[in-house]
Protein backbone atom coordinates (compact mmCIF):
# COMPACT_ATOMS: atom_id res chain seq x y z
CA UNK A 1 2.74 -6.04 -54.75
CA UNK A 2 1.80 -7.13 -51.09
CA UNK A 3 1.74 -10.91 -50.97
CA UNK A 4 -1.84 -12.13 -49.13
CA UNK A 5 -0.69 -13.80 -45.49
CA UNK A 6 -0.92 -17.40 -44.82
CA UNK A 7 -3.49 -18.31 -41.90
CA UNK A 8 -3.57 -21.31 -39.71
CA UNK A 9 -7.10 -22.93 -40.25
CA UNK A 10 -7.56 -23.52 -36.84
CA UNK A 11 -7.11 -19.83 -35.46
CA UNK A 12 -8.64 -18.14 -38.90
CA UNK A 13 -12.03 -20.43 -37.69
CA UNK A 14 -11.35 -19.47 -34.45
CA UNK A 15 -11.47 -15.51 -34.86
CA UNK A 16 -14.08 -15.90 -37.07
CA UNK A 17 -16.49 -17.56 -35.49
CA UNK A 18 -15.92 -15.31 -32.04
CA UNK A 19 -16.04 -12.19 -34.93
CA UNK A 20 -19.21 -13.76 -35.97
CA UNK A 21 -20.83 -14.12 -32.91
CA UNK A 22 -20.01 -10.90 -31.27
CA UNK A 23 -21.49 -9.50 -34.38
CA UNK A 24 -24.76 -10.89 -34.22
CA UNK A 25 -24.86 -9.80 -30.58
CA UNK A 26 -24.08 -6.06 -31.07
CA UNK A 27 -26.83 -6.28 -33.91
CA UNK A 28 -28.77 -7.89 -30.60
CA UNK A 29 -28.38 -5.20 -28.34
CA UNK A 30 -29.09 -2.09 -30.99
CA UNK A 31 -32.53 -4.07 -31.39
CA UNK A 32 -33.80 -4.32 -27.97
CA UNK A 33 -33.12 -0.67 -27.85
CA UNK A 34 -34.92 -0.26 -30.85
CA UNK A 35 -37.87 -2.34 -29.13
CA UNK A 36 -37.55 -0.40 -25.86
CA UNK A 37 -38.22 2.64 -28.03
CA UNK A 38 -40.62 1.95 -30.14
CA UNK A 39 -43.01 0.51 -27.95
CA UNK A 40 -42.56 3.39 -24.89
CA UNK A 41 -45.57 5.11 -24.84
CA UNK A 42 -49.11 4.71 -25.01
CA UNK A 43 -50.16 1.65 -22.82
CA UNK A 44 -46.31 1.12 -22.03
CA UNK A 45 -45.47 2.54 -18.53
CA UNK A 46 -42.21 3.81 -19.87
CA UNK A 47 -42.41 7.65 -21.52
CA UNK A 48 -41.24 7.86 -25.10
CA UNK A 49 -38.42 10.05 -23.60
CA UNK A 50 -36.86 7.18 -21.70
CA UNK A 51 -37.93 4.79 -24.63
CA UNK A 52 -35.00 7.03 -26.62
CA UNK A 53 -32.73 7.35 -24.55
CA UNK A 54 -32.78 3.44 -23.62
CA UNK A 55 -32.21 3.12 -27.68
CA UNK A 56 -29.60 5.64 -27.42
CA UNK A 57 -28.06 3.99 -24.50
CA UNK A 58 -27.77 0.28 -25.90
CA UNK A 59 -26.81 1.56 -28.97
CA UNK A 60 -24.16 2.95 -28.41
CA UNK A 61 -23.20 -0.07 -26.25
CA UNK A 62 -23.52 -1.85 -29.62
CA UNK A 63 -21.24 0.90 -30.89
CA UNK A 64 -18.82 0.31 -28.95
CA UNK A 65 -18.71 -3.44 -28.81
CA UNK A 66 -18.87 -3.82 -32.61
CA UNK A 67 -15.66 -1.81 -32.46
CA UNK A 68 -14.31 -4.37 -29.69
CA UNK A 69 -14.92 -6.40 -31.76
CA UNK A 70 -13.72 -5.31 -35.12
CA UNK A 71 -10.38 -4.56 -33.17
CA UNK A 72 -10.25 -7.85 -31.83
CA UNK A 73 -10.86 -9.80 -35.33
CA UNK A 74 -8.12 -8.12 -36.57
CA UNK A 75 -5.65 -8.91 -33.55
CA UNK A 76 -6.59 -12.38 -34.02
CA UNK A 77 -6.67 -12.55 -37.73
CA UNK A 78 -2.88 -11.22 -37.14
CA UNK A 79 -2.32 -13.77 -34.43
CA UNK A 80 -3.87 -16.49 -36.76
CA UNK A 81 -0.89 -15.54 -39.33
CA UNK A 82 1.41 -18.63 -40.09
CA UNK A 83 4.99 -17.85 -38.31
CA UNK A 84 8.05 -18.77 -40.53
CA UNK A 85 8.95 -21.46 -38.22
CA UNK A 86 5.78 -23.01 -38.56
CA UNK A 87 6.60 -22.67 -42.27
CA UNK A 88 10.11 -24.08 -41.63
CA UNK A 89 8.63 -27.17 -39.87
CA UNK A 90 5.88 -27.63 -42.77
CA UNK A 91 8.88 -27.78 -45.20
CA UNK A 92 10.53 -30.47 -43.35
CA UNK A 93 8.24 -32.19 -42.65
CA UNK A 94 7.78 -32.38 -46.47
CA UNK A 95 10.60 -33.17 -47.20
CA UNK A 96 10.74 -36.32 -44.89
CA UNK A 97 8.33 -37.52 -46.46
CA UNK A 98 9.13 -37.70 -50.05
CA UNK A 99 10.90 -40.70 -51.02
């Protein structure tokens, strides 16, 4: 069985936060599209046409940045990993410490 990795606190908080935020942008930018869209037409000087393919445009700007960022969670989740000489120095410094 695959033993669950140790994270430093600091970087796991780190990634995700930035994960976090990037998030909530992408869901950002697929609903301005979806505003752009939906109110092209009528009294809007943009044609419903354009509306669409502004919604198709920024979403699949959102597309591709919630994959950015999906990628980069994960190359910082693996960055946030504990090294075994962090480990190492954790153990010592354990060990010091007890009388």
């Amino acid at each position: 069985m695959e033993e669950k990795p140790k994270y430093n606190v600091q970087r796991h908080r780190k990634a995700t936060v930035n994960m976090s935020l990037r998030t909530v942008m992408s869901l950002y930018l697929a609903y301005m599209g979806w505003q752009v869209a939906k109110t092209s037409g009528g009294d809007s000087p943009i044609k419903p046409w354009l509306g669409w393919l502004i919604f198709a445009l920024f979403g699949g700007i959102a597309i591709a940045f919630g994959v950015y960022t999906y990628k980069n969670y994960k190359a910082d989740l693996k960055d946030a990993e504990v090294r075994p000489e962090e480990l190492e120095a954790e153990k010592q410094e354990q060990q010091e410490q007890e009388p």
